[in-house]
C-alpha atoms as a PDB file:
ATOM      1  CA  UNK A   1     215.716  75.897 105.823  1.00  0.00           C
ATOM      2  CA  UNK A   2     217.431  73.906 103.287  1.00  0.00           C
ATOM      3  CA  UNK A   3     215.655  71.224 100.979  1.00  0.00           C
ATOM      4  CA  UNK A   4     216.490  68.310 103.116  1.00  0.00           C
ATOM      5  CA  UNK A   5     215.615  69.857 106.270  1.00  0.00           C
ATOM      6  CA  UNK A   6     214.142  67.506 108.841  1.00  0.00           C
ATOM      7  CA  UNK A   7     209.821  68.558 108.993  1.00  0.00           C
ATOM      8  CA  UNK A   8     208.707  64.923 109.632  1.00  0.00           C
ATOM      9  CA  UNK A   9     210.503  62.678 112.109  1.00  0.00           C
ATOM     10  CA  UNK A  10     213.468  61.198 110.522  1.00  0.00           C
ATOM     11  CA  UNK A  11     212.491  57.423 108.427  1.00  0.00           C
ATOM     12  CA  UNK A  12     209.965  56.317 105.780  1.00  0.00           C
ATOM     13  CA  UNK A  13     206.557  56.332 106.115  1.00  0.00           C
ATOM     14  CA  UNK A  14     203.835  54.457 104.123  1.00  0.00           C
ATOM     15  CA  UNK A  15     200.613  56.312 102.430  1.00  0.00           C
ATOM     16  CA  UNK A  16     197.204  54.288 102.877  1.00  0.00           C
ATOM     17  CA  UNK A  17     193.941  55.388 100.895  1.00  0.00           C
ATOM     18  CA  UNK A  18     191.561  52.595 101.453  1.00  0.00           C
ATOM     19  CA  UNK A  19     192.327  50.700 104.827  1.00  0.00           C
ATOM     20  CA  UNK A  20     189.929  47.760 103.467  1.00  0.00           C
ATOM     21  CA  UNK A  21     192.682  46.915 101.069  1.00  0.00           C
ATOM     22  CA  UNK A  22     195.256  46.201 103.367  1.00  0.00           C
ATOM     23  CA  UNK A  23     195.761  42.317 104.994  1.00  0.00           C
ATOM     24  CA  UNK A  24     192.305  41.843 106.526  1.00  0.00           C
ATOM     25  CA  UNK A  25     191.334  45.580 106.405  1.00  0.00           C
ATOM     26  CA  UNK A  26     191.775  45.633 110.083  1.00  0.00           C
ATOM     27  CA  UNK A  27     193.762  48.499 111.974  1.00  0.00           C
ATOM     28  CA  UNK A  28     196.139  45.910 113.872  1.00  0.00           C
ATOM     29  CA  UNK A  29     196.609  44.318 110.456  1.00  0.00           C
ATOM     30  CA  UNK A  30     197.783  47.660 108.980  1.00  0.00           C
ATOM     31  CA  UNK A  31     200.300  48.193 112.052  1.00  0.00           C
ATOM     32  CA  UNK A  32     201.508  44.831 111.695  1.00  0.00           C
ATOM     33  CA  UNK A  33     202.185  45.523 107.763  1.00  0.00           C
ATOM     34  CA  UNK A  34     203.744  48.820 108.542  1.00  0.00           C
ATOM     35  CA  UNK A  35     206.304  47.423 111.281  1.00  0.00           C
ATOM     36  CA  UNK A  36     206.860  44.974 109.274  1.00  0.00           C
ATOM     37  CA  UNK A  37     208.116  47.180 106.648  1.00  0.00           C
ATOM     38  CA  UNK A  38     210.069  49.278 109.502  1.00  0.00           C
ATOM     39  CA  UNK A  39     207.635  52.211 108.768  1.00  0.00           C
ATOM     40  CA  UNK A  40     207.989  55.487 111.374  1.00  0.00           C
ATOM     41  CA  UNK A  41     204.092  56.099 110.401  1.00  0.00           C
ATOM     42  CA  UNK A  42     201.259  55.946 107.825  1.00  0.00           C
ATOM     43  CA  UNK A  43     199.520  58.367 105.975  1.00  0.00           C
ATOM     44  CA  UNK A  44     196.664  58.119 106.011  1.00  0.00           C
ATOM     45  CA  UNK A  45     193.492  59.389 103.600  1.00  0.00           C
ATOM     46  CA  UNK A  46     190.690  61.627 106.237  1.00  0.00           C
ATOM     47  CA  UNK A  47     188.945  63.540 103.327  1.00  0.00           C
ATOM     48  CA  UNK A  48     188.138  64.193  99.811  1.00  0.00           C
ATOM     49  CA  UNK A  49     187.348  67.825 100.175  1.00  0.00           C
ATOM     50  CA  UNK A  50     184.919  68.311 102.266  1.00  0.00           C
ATOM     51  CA  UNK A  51     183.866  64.982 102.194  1.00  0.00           C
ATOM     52  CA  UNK A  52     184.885  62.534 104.446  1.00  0.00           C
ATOM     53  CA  UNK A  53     183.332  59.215 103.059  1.00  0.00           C
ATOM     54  CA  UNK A  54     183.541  58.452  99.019  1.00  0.00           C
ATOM     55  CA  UNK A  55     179.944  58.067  97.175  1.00  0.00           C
ATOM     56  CA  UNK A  56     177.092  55.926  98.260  1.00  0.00           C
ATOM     57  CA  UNK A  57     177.760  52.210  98.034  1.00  0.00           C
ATOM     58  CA  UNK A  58     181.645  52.201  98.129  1.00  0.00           C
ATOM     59  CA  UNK A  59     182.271  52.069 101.435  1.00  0.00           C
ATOM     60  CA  UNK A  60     185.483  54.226 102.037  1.00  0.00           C
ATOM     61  CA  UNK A  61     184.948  56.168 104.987  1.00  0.00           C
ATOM     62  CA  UNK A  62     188.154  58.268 105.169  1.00  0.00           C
ATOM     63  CA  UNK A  63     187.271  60.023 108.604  1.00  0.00           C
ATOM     64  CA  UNK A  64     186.617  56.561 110.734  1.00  0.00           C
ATOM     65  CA  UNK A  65     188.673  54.644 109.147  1.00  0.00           C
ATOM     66  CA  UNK A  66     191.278  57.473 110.362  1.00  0.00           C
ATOM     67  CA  UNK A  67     190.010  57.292 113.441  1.00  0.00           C
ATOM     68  CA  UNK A  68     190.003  53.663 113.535  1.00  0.00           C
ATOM     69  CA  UNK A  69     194.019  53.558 112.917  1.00  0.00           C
ATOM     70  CA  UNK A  70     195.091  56.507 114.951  1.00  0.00           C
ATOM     71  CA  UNK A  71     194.917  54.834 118.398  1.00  0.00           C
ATOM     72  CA  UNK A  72     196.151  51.463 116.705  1.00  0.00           C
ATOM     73  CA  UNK A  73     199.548  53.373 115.465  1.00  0.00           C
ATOM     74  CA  UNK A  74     199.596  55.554 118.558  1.00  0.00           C
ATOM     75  CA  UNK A  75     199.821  52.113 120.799  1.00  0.00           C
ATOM     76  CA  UNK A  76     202.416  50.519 118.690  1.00  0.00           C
ATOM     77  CA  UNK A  77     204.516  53.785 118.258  1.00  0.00           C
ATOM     78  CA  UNK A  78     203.813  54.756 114.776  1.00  0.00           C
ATOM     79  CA  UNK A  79     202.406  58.156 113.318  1.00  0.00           C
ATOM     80  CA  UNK A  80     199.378  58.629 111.661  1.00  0.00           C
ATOM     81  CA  UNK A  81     199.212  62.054 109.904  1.00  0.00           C
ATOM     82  CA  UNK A  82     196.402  62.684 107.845  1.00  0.00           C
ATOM     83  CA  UNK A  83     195.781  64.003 104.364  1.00  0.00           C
ATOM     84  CA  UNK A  84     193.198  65.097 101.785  1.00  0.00           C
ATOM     85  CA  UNK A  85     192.597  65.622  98.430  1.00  0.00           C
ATOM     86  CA  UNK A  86     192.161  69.344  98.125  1.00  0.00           C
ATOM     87  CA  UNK A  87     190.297  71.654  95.597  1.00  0.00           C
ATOM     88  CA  UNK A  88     190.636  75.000  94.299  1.00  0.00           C
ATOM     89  CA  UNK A  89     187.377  76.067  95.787  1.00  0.00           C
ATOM     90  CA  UNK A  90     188.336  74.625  98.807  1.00  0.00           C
ATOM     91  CA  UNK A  91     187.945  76.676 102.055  1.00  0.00           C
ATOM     92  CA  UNK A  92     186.224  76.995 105.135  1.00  0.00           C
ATOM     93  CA  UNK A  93     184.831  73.521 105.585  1.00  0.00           C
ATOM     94  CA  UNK A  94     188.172  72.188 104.326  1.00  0.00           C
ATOM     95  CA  UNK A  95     189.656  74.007 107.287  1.00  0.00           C
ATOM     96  CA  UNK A  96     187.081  72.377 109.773  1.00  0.00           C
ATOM     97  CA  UNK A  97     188.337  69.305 108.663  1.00  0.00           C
ATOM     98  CA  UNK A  98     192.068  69.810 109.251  1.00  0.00           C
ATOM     99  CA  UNK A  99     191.294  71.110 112.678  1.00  0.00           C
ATOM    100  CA  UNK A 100     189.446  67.826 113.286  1.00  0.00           C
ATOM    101  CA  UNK A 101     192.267  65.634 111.615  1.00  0.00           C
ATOM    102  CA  UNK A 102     195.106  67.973 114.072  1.00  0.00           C
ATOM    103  CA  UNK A 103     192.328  66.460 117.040  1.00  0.00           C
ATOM    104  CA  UNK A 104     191.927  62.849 115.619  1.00  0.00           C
ATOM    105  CA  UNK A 105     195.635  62.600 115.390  1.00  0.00           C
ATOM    106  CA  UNK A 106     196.801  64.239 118.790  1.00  0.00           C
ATOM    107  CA  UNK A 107     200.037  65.974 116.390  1.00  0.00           C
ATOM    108  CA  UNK A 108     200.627  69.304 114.600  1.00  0.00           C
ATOM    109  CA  UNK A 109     201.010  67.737 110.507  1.00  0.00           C
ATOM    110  CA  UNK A 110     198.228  67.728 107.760  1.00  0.00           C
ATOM    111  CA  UNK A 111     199.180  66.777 104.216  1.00  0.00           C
ATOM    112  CA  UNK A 112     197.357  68.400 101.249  1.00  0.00           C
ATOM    113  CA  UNK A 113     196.869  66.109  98.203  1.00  0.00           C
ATOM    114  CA  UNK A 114     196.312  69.144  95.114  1.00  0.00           C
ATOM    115  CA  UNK A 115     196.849  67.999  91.481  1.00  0.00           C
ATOM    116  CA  UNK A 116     194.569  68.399  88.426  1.00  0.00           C
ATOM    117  CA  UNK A 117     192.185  70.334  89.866  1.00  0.00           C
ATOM    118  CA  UNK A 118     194.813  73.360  90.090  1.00  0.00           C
ATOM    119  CA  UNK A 119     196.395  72.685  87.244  1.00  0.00           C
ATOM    120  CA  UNK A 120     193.318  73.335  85.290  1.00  0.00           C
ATOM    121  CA  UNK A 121     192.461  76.176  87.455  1.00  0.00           C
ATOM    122  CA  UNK A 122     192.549  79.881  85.516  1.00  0.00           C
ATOM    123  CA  UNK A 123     192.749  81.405  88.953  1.00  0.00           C
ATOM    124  CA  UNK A 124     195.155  78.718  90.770  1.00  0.00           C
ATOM    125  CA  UNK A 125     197.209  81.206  92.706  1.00  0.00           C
ATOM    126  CA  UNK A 126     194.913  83.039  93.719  1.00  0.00           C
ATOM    127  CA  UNK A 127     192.350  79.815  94.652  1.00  0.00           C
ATOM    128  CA  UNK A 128     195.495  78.283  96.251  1.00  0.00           C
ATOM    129  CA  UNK A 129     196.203  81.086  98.368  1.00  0.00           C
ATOM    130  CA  UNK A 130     192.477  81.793  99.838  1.00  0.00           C
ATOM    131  CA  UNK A 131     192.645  77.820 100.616  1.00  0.00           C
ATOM    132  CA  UNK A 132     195.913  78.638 102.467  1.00  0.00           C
ATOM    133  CA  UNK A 133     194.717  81.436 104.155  1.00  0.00           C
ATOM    134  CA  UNK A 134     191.535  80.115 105.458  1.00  0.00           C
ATOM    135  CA  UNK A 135     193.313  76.543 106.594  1.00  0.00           C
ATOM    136  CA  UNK A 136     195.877  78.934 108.733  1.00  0.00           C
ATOM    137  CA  UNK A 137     192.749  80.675 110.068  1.00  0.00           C
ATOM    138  CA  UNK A 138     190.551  77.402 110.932  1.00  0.00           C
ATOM    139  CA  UNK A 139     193.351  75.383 112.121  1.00  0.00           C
ATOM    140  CA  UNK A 140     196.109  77.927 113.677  1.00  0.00           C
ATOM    141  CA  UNK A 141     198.653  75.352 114.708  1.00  0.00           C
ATOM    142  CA  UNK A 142     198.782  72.854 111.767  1.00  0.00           C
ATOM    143  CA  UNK A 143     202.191  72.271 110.218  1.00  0.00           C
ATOM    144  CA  UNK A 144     200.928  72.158 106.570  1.00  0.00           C
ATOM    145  CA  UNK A 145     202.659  70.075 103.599  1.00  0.00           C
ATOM    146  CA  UNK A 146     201.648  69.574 100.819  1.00  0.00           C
ATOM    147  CA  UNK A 147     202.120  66.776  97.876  1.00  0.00           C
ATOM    148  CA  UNK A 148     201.723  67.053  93.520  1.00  0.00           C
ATOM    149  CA  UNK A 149     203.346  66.075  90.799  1.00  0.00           C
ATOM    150  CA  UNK A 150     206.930  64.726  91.070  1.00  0.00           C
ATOM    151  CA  UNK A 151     207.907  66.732  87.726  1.00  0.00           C
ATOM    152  CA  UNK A 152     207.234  70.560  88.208  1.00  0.00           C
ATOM    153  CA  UNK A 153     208.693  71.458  84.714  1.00  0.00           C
ATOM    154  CA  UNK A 154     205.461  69.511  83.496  1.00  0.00           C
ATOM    155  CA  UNK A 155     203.402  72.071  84.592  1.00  0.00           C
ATOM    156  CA  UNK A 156     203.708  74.999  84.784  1.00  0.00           C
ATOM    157  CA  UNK A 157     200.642  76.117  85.598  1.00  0.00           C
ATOM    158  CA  UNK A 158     200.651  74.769  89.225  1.00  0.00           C
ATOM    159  CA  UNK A 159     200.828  77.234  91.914  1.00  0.00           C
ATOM    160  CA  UNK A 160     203.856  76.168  92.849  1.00  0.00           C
ATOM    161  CA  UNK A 161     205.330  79.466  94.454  1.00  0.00           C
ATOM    162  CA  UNK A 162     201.958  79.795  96.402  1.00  0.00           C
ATOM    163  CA  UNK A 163     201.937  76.384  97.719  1.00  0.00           C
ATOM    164  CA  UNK A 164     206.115  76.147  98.696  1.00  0.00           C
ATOM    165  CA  UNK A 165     205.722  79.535 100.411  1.00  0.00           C
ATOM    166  CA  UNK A 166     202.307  78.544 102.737  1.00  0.00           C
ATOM    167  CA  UNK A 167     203.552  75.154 103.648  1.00  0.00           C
ATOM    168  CA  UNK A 168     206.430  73.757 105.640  1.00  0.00           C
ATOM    169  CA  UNK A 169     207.424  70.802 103.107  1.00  0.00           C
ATOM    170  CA  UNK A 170     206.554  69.591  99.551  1.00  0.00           C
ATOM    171  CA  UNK A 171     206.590  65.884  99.184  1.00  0.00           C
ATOM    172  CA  UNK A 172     206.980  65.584  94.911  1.00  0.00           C
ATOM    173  CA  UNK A 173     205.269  62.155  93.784  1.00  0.00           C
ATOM    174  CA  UNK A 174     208.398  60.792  92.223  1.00  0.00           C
ATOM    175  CA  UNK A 175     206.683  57.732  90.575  1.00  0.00           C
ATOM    176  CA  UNK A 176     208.761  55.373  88.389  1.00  0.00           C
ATOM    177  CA  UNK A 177     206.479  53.078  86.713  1.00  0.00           C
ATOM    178  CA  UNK A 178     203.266  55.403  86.535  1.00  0.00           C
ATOM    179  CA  UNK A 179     205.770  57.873  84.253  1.00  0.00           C
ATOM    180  CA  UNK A 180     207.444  54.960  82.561  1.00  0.00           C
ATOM    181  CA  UNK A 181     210.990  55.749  83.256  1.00  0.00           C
ATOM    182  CA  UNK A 182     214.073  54.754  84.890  1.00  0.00           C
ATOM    183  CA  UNK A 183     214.422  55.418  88.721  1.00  0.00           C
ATOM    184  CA  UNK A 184     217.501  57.239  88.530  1.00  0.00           C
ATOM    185  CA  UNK A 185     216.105  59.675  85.374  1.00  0.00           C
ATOM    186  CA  UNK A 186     212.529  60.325  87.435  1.00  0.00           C
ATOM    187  CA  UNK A 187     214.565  61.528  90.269  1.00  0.00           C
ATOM    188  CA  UNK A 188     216.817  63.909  88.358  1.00  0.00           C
ATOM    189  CA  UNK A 189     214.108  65.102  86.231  1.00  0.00           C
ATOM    190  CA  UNK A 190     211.927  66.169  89.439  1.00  0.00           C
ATOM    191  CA  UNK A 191     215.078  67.871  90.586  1.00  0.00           C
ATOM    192  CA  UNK A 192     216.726  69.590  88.135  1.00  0.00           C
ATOM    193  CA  UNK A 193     213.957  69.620  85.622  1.00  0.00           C
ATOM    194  CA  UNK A 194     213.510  68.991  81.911  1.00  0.00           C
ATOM    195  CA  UNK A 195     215.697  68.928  79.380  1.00  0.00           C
ATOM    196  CA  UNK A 196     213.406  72.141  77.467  1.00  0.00           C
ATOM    197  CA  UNK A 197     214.353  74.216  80.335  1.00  0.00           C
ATOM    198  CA  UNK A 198     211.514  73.947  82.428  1.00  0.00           C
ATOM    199  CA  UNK A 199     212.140  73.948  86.451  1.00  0.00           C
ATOM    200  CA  UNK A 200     213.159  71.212  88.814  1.00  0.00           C
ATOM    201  CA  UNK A 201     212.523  71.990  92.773  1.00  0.00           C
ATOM    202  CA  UNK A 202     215.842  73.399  92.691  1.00  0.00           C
ATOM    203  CA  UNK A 203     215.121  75.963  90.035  1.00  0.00           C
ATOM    204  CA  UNK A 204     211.969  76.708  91.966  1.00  0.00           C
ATOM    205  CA  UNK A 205     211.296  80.674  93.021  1.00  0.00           C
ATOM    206  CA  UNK A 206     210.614  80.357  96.037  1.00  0.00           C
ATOM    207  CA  UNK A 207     212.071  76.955  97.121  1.00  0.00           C
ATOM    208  CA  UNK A 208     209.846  74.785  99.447  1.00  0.00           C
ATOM    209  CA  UNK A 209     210.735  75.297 103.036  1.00  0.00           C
ATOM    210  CA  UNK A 210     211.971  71.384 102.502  1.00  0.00           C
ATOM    211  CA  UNK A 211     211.504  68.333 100.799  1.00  0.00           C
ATOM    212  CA  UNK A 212     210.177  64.951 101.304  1.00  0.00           C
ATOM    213  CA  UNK A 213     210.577  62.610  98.318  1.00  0.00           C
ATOM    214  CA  UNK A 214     207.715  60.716  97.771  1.00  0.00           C
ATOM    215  CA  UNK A 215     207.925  57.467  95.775  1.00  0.00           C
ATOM    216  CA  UNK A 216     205.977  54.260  94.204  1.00  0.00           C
ATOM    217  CA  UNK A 217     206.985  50.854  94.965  1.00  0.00           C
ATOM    218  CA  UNK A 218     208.920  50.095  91.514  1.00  0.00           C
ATOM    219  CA  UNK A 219     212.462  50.255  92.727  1.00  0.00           C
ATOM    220  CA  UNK A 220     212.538  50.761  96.627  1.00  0.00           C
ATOM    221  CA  UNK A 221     216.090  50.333  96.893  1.00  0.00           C
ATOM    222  CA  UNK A 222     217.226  52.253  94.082  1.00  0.00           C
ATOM    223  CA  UNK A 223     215.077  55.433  95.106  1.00  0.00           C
ATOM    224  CA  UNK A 224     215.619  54.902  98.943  1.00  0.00           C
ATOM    225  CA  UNK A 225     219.576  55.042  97.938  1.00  0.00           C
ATOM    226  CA  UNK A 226     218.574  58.464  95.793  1.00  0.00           C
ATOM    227  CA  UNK A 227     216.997  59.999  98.418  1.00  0.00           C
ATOM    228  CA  UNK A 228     219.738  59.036 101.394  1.00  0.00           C
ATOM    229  CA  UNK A 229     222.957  60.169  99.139  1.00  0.00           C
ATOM    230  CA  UNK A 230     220.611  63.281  98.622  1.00  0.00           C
ATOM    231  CA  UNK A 231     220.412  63.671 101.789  1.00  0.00           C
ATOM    232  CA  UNK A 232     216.733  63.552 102.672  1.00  0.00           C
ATOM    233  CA  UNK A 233     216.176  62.570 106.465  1.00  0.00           C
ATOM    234  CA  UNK A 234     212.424  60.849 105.203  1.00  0.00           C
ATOM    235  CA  UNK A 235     210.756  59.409 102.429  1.00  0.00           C
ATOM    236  CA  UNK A 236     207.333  58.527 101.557  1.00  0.00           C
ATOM    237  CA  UNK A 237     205.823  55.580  99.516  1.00  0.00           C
ATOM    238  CA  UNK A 238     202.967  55.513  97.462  1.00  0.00           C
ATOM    239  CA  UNK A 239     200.787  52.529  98.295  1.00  0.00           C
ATOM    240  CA  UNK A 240     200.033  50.323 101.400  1.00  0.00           C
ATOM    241  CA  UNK A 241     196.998  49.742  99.923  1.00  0.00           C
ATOM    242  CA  UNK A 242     197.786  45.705  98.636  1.00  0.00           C
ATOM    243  CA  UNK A 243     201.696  45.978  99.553  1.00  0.00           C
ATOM    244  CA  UNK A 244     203.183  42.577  99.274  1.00  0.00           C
ATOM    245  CA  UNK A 245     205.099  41.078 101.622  1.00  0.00           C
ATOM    246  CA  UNK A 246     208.256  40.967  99.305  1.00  0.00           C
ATOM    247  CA  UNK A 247     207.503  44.586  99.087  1.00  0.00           C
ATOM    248  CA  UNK A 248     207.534  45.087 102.632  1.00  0.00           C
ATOM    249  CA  UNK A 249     210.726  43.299 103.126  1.00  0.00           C
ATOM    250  CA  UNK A 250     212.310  45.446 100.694  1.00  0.00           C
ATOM    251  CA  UNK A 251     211.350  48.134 102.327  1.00  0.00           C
ATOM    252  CA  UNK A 252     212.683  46.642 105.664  1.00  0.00           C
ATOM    253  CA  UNK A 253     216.195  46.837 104.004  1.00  0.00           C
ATOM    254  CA  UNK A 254     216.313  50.589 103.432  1.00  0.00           C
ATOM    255  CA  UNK A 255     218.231  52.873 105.555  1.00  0.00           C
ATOM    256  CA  UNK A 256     215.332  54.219 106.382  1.00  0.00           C
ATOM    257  CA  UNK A 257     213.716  51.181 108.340  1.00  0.00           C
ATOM    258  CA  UNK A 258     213.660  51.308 112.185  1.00  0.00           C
ATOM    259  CA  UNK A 259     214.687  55.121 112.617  1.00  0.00           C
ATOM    260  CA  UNK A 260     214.244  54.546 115.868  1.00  0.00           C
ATOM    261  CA  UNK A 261     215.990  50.960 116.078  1.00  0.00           C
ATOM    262  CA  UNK A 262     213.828  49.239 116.629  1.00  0.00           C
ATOM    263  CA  UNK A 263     213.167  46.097 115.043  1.00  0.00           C
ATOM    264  CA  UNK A 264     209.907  45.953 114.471  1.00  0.00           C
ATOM    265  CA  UNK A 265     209.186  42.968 112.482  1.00  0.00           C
ATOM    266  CA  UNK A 266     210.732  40.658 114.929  1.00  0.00           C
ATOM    267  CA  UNK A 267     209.049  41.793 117.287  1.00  0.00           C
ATOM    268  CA  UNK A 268     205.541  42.040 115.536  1.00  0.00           C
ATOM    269  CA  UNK A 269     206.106  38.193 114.144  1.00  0.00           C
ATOM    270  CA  UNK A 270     206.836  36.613 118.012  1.00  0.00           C
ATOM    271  CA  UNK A 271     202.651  36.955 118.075  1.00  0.00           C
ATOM    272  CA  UNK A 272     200.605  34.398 116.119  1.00  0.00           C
ATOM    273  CA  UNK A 273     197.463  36.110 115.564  1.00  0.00           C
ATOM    274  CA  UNK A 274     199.904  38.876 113.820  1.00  0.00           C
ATOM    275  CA  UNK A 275     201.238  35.918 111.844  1.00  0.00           C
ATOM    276  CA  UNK A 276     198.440  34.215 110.792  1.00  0.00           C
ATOM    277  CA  UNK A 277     197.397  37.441 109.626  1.00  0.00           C
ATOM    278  CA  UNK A 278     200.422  37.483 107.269  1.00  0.00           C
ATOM    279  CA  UNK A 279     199.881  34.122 106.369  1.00  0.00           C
ATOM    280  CA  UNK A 280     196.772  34.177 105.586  1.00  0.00           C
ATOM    281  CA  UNK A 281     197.460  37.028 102.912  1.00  0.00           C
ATOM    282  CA  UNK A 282     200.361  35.186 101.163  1.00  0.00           C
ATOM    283  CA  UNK A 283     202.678  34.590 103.889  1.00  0.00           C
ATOM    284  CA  UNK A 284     206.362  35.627 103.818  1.00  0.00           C
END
């Protein structure tokens, strides 16, 4: 498959962490904020390795609040696909949990979140590798992705060739502001690597099956146009947790909004308990 083959339904979809942090922390409010952004689907946190609720006291419970959206998106038309924030010594409790996420979510995708831990890891192909194998073996059907750091050259000690060649799409966290850069150098950087020599994803041996850009909320137009001339048929955007509206209205004006025509936020603002909702969180 090439890069920008089409693994997720074509359109933009919106990750959310903490569903308390969204509106009124309700489910409808975080449909409403989604169609309003002409969103195809969330994605949305389920577990922290094997956990599926944060420490005592903080109240995010990743699993029900999952649970809480999927039927909520699945009535309005929206996908929820579920991810988690895997470790190295990850394994078969980590694959219980995508099995129950592939359940919860009534479709094939699970998105793993693996970062520091691996790159700190002495043995992170081989760790990354067992965790593949025993996810295939506990959840047989899942149509794995995976997302990490937006510039490979970075870091090198990823298991990048592990990770493109167990999974079905790499989403790179292209993030603007977090790296402190210009829109249009983050994206070139992630693809065609450093300027030392180091790899992009198209220098990468072997190349993910395909790619889904994933990117912060700094310049949505700028890095939706990036991503369409590239010729990606989805893109992903790091956080619904305390979008704006204006933010959501940018991201209504992407050509990504409404893959499937329809226009959501229209139709979403005809109701006034939807709107009130809005307005009560800083209106539009």
């Amino acid at each position: 498959m090439a890069l920008n083959a089409t693994v997720l339904p074509a359109g933009q979809y919106g990750w959310i962490h903490d569903l308390r942090a969204i509106l009124d922390g309700t489910p409808q409010a975080a449909v409403t904020l989604a169609q309003a952004a002409g969103l195809t689907g969330m994605l949305v946190k389920y577990n922290d390795g094997s956990s599926t609720t944060a420490g005592e006291g903080s109240g995010e419970a990743w699993q029900w609040q999952f649970r809480q959206l999927a039927p909520a998106c699945a009535a309005a038309g929206l996908a929820c696909i579920p991810w988690g924030y895997v470790y190295p010594t990850d394994r078969a409790p980590f694959a219980q949990l995508v099995a129950a996420a592939l359940q919860d979510s009534n479709q094939p995708f699970y998105i793993l979140d693996a970062e520091i831990d691996f790159d700190n890891d002495s043995s992170a192909a081989a760790d990354a590798q067992a965790l593949l194998s025993a996810i295939h073996q506990g959840a047989p059907n899942v149509r794995l992705l995976y997302t990490s750091w937006g510039w490979p050259d970075q870091h090198p000690n990823f298991p990048w060739a592990v990770m493109n060649a167990g999974t079905q799409a790499f989403l790179p966290q292209i993030y603007p502001a977090l790296i402190g850069t210009d829109p249009t150098s983050a994206y070139n950087r992630a693809f065609l690597g450093g300027n030392g020599g180091g790899q992009g994803i198209y220098q990468m041996q072997p190349q993910p099956a395909a790619v889904i850009p994933t990117f912060d909320l700094s310049a949505i137009a700028t890095l939706a146009s990036l991503a369409r001339t590239g010729g990606f048929t989805a893109v992903t955007w790091w956080v619904m947790d305390g979008m704006t509206s204006a933010q959501a209205t940018q991201l209504n004006s992407t050509p990504y909004a409404h893959a499937a025509g329809v226009d959501w936020r229209t139709a979403t603002l005809n109701a006034y308990g939807v709107l009130a909702a809005i307005r009560k969180a800083g209106g539009w």
